[in-house]
C-alpha atoms as a PDB file:
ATOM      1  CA  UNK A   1      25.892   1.126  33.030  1.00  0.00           C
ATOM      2  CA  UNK A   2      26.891   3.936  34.659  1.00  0.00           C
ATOM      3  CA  UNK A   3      29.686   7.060  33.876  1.00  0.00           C
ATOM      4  CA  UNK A   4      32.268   8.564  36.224  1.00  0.00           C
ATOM      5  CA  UNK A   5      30.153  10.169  38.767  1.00  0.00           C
ATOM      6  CA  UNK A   6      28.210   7.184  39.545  1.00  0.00           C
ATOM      7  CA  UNK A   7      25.150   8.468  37.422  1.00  0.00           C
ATOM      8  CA  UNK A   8      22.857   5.903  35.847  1.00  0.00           C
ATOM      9  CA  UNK A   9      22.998   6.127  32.296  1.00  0.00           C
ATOM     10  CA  UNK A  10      20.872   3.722  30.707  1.00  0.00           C
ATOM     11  CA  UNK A  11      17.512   4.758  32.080  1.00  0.00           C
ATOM     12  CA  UNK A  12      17.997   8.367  30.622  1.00  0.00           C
ATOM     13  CA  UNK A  13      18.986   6.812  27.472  1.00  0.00           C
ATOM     14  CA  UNK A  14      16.024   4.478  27.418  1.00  0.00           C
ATOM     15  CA  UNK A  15      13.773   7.667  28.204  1.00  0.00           C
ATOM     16  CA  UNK A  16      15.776  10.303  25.371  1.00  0.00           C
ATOM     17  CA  UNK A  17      14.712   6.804  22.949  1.00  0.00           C
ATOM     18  CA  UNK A  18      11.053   6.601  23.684  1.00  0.00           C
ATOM     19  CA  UNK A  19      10.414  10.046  23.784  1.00  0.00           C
ATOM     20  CA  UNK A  20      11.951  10.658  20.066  1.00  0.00           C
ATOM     21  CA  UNK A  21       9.934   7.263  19.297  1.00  0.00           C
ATOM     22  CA  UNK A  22       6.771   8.817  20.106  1.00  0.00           C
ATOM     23  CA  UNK A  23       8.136  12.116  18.308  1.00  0.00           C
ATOM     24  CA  UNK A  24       8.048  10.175  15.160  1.00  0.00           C
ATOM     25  CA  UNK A  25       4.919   7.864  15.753  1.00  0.00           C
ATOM     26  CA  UNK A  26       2.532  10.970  14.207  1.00  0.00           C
ATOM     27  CA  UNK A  27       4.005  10.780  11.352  1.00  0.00           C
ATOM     28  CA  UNK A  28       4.195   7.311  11.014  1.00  0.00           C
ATOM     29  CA  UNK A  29       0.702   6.901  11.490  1.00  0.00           C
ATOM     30  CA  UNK A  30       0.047   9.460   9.043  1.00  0.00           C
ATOM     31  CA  UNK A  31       1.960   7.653   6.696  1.00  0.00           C
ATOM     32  CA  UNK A  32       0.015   4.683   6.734  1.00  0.00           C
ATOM     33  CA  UNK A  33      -3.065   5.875   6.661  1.00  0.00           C
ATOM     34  CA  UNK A  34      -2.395   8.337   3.212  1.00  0.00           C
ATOM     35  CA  UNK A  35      -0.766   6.275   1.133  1.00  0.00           C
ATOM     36  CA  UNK A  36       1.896   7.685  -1.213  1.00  0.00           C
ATOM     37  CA  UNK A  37      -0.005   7.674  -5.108  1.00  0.00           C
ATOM     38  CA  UNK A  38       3.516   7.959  -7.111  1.00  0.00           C
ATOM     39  CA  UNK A  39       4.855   4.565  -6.299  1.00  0.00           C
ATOM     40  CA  UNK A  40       1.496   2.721  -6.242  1.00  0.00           C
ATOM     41  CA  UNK A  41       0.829   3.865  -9.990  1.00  0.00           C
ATOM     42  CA  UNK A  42       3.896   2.495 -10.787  1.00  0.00           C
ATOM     43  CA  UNK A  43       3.026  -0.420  -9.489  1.00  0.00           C
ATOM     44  CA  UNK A  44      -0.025  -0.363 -11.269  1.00  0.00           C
ATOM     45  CA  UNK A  45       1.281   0.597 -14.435  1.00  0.00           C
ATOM     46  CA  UNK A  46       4.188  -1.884 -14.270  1.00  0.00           C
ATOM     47  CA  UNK A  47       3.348  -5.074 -11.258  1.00  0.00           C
ATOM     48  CA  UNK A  48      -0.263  -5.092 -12.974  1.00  0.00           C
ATOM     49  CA  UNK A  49       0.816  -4.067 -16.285  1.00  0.00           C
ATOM     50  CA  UNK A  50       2.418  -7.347 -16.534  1.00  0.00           C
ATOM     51  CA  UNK A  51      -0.847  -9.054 -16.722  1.00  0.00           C
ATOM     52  CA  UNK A  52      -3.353  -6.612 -17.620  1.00  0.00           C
ATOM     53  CA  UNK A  53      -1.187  -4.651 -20.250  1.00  0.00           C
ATOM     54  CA  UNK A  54       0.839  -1.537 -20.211  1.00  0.00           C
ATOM     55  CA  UNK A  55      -2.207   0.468 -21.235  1.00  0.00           C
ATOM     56  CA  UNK A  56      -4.295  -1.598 -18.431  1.00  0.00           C
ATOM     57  CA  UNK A  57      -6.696  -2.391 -21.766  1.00  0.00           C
ATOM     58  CA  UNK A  58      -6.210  -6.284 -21.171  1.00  0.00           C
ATOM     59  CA  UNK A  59      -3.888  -9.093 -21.625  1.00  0.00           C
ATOM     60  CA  UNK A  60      -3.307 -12.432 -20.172  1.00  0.00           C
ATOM     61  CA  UNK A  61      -5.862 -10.818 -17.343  1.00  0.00           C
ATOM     62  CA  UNK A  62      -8.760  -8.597 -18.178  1.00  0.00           C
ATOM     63  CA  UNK A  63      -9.453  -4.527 -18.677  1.00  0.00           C
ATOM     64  CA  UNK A  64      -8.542  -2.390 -15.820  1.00  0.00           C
ATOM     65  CA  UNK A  65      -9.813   0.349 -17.152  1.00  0.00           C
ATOM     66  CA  UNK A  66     -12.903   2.304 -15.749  1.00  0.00           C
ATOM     67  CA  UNK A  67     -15.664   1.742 -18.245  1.00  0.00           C
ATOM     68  CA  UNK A  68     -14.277  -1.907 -18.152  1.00  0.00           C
ATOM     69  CA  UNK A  69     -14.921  -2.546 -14.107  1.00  0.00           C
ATOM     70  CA  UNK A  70     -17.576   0.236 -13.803  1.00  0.00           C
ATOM     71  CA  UNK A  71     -20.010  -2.538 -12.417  1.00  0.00           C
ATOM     72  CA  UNK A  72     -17.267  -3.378  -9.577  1.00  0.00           C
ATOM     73  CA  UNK A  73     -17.914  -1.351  -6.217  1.00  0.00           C
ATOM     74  CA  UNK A  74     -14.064  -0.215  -4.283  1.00  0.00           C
ATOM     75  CA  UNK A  75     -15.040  -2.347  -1.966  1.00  0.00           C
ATOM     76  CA  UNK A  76     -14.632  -5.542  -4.220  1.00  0.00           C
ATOM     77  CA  UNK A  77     -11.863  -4.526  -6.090  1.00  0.00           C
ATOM     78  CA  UNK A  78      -9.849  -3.720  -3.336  1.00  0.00           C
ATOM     79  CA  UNK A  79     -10.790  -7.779  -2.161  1.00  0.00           C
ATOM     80  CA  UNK A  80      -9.479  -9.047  -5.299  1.00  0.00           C
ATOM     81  CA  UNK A  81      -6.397  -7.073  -5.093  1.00  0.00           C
ATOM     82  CA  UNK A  82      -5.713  -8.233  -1.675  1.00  0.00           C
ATOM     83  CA  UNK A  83      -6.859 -11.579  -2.066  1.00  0.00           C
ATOM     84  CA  UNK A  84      -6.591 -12.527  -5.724  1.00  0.00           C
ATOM     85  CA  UNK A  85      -8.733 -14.814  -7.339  1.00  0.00           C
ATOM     86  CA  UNK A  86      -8.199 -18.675  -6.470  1.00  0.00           C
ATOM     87  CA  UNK A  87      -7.168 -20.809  -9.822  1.00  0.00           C
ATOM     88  CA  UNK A  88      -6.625 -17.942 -11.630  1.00  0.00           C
ATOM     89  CA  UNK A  89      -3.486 -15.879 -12.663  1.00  0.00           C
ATOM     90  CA  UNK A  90      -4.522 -13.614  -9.996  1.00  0.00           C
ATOM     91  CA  UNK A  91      -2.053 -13.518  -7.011  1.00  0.00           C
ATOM     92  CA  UNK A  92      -3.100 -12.314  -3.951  1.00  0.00           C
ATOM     93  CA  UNK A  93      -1.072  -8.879  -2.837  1.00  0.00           C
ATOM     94  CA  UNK A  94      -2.088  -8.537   0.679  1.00  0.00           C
ATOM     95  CA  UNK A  95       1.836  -9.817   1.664  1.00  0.00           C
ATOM     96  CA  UNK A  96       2.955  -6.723   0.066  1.00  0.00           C
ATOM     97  CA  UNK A  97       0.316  -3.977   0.382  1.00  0.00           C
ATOM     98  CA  UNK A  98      -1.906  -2.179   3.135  1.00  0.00           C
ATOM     99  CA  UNK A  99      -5.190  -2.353   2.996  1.00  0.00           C
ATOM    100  CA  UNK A 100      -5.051   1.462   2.538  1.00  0.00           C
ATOM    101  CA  UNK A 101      -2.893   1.157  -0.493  1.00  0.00           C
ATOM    102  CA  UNK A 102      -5.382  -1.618  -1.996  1.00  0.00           C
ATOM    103  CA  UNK A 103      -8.093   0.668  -1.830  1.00  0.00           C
ATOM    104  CA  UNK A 104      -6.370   3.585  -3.258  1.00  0.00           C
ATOM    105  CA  UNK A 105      -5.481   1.544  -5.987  1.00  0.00           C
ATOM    106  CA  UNK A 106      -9.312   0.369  -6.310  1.00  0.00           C
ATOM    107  CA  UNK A 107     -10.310   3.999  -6.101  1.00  0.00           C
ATOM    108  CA  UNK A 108      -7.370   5.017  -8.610  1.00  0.00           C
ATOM    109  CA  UNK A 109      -8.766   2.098 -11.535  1.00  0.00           C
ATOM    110  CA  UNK A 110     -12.214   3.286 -11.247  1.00  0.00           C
ATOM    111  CA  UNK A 111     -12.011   6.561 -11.753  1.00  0.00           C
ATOM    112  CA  UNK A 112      -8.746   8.222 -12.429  1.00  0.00           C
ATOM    113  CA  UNK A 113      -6.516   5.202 -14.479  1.00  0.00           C
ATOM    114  CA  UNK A 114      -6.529   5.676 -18.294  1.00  0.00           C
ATOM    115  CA  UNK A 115     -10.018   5.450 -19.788  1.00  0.00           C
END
């Protein structure tokens, strides 16, 4: 591709893209590594809701509630999160969240959901 002059065009295009691409790759990378808390209580509240109750205080699956998984560490709550629990209503959710997100969410049940 080239215009009038004779100049090469596409090269300096390809450059102009990977230079805003690595512009924007901070914040990317910031991104996933902090996930946003709004929409992941939501999810909680609603996507686990579903199962566990509005109120997280139990339903077809168990308490989510603090005092109710206080003997769980993050580490295996974010697990079960990611990976469910086989032959149980538990899905696994590692096709739609980060590992980051599953253990803010692990972090969010024990100690800051409703008690």
């Amino acid at each position: 591709m080239g215009d009038p002059r004779g100049h090469k065009v596409a090269p300096i295009l390809g450059l102009a893209c990977l230079g805003l691409g690595l512009l924007l790759l901070p914040d990317t990378a910031r991104a996933a590594d902090a996930p946003d808390p709004a929409p992941l209580k939501r999810l909680v509240h609603q996507d686990c809701g579903s199962c566990h109750g509005l109120t997280l205080k139990g339903g077809l699956g168990p308490d989510l509630r603090a005092p109710a998984l206080a003997h769980y560490d993050p580490e295996t709550l974010r697990t079960v999160i990611l990976d469910g629990i086989p032959e149980t209503a538990m899905p696994p959710w590692r096709p739609l969240l980060t590992e980051q997100e599953a253990a803010w969410i692990a972090d969010y049940l024990l100690k800051e959901a409703p008690k």
